[in-house]
N, C-alpha and C. Protein backbone atom coordinates (compact mmCIF):
# COMPACT_ATOMS: atom_id res chain seq x y z
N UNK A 1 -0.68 -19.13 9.08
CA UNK A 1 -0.54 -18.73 10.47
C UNK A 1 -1.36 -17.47 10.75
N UNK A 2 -1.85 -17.82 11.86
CA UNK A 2 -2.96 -16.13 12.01
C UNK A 2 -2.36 -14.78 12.48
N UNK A 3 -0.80 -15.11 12.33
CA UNK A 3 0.38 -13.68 12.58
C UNK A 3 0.18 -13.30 10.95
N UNK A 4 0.65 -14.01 10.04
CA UNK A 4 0.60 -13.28 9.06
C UNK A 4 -0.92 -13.21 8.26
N UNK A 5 -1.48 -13.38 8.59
CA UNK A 5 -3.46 -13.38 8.65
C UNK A 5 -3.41 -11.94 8.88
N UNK A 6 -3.09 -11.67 10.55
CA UNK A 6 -3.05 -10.17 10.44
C UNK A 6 -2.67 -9.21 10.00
N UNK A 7 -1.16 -9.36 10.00
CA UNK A 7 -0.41 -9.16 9.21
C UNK A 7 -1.10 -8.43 7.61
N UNK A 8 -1.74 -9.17 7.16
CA UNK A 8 -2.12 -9.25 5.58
C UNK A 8 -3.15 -8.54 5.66
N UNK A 9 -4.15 -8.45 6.64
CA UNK A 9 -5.27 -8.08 7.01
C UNK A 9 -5.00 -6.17 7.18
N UNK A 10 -3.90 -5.89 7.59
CA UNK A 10 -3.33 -4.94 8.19
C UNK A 10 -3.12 -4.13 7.33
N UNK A 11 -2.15 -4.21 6.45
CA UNK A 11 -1.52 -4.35 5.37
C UNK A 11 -3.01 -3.95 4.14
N UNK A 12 -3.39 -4.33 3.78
CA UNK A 12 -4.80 -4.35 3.42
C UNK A 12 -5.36 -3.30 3.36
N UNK A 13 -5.88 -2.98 4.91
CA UNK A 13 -6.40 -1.94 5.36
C UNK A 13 -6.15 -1.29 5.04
N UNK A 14 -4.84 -1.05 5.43
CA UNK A 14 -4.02 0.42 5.09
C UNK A 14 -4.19 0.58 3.39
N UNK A 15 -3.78 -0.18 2.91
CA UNK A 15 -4.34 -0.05 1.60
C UNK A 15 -5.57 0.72 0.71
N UNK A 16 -6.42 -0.03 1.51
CA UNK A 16 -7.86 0.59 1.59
C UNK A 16 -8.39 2.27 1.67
N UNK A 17 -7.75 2.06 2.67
CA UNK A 17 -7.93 3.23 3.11
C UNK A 17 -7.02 4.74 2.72
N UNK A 18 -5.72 4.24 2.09
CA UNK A 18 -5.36 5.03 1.68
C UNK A 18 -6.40 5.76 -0.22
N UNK A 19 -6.65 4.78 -0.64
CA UNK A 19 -6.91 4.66 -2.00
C UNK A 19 -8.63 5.45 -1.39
N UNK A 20 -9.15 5.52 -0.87
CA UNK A 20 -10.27 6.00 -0.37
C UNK A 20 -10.37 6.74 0.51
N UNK A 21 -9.21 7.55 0.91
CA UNK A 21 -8.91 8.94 1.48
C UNK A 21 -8.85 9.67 0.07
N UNK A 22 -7.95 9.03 -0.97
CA UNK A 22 -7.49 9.48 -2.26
C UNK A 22 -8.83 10.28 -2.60
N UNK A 23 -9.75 9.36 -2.97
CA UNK A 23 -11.35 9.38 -3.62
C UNK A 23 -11.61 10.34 -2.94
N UNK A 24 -11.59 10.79 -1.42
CA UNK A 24 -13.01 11.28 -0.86
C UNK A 24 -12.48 12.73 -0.88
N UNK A 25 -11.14 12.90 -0.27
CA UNK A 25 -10.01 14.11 -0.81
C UNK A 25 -10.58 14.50 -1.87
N UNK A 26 -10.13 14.13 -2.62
CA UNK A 26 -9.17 14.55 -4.36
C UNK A 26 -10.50 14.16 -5.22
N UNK A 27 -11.61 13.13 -5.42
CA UNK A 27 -12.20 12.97 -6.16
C UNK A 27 -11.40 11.63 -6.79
N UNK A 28 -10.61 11.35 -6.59
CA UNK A 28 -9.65 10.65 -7.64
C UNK A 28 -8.43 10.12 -6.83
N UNK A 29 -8.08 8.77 -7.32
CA UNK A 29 -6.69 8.47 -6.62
C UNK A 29 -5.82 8.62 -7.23
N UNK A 30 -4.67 8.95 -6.83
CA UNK A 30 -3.46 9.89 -7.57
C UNK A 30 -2.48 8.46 -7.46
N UNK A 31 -2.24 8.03 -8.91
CA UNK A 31 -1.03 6.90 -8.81
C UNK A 31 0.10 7.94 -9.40
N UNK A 32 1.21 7.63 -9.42
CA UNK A 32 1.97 7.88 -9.42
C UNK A 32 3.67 7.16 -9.83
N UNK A 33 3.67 5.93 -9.59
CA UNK A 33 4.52 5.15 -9.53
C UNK A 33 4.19 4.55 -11.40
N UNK A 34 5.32 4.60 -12.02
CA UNK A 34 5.36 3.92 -13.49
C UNK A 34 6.01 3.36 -13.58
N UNK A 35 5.79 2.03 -13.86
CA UNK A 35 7.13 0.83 -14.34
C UNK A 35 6.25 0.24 -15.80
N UNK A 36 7.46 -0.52 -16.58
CA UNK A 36 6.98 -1.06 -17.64
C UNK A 36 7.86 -2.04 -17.62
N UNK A 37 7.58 -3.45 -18.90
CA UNK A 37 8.59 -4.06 -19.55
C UNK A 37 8.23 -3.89 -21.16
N UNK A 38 8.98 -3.12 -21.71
CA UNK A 38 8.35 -3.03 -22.99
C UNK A 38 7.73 -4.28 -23.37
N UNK A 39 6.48 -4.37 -24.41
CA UNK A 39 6.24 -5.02 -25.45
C UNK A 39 5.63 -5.84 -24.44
N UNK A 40 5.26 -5.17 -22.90
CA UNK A 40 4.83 -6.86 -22.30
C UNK A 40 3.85 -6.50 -21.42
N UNK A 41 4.41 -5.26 -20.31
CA UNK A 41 3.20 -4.53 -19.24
C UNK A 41 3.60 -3.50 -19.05
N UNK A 42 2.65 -2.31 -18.89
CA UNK A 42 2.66 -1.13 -18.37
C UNK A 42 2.22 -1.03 -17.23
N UNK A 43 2.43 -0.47 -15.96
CA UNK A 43 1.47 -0.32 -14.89
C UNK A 43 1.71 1.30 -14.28
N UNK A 44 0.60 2.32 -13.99
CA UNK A 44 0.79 3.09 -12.99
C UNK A 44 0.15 2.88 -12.09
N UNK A 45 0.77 3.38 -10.99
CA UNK A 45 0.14 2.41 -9.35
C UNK A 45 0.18 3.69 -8.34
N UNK A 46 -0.18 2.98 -7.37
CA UNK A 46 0.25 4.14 -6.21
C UNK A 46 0.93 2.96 -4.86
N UNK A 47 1.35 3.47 -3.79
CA UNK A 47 1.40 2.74 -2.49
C UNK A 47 0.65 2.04 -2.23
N UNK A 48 -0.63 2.26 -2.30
CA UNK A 48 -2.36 1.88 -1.73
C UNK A 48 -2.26 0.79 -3.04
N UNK A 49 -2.51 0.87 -3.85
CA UNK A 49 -1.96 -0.37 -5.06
C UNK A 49 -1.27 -1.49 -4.28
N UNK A 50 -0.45 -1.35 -4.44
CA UNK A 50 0.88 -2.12 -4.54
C UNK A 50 0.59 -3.14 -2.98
N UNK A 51 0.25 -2.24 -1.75
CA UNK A 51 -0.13 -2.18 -0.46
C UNK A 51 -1.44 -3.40 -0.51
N UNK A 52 -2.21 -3.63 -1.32
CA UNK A 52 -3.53 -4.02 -1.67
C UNK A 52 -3.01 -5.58 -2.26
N UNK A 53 -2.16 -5.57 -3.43
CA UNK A 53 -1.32 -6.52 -4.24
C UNK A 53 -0.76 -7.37 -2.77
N UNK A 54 0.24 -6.73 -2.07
CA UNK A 54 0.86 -7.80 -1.08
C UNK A 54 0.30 -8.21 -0.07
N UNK A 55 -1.15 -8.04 -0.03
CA UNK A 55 -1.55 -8.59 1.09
C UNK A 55 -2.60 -9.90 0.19
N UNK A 56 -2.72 -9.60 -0.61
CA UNK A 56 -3.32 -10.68 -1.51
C UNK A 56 -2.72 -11.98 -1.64
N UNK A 57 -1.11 -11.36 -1.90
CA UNK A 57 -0.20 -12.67 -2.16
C UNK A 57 0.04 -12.86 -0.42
N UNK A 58 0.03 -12.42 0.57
CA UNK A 58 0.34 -12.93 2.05
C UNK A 58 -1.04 -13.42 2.42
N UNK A 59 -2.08 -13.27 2.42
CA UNK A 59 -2.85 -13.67 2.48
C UNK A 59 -3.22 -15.81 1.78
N UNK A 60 -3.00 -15.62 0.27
CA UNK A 60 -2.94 -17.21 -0.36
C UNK A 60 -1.83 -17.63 0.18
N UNK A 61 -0.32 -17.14 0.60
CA UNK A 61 0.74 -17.86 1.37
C UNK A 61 -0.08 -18.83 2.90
N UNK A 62 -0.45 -17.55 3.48
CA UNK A 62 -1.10 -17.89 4.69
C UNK A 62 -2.18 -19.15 4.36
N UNK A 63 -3.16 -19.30 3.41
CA UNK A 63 -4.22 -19.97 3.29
C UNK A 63 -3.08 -21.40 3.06
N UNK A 64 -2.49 -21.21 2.42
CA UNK A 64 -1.40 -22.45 1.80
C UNK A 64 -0.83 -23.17 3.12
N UNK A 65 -0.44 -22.77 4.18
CA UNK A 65 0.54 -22.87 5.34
C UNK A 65 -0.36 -23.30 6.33
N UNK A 66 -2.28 -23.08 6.08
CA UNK A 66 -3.10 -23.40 7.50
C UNK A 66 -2.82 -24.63 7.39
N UNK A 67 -3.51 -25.49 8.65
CA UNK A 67 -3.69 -27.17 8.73
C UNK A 67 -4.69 -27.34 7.96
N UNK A 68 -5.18 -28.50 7.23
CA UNK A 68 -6.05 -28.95 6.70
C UNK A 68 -7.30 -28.81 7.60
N UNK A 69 -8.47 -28.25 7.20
CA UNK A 69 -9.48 -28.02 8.15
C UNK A 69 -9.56 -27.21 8.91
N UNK A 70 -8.40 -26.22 9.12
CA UNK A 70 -8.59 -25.08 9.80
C UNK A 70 -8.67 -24.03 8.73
N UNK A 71 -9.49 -23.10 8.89
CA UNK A 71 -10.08 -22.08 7.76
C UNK A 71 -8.74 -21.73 7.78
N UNK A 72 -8.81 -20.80 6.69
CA UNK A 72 -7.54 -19.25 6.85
C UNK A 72 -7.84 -18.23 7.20
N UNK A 73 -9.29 -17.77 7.10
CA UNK A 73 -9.69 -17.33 7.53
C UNK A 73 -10.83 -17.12 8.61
């Protein structure tokens, strides 16, 4: 659906742009966020991460949900 197209698109952005305020600021993007499962994944992330991740997965939802023959994008 082209609500959550934008949606994802949006979402995205913000993403973007946070992680490249980070850079142009700081030199560097500051993650912050640590989760693990031992023995399996480590990740440190930030918002702009994570922000970037869910529009990826709303985005293939969306592509999944168009009509046949209508782009997703």
């Amino acid at each position: 659906s082209r609500l959550l197209q934008t949606i994802a698109l949006a979402i995205l952005l913000g993403g973007v742009m946070g992680n490249a305020l980070d850079r142009l600021r700081l030199g560097m993007v500051v993650d912050f966020i640590h989760w693990q499962l031992p023995n399996v994944i480590s990740n440190v992330s930030n918002v702009a991460d994570h922000a970037i991740v869910l529009s990826v997965v709303l985005l293939f939802i969306a592509s999944q949900r168009s009509p046949k023959g209508d782009p997703a994008i």
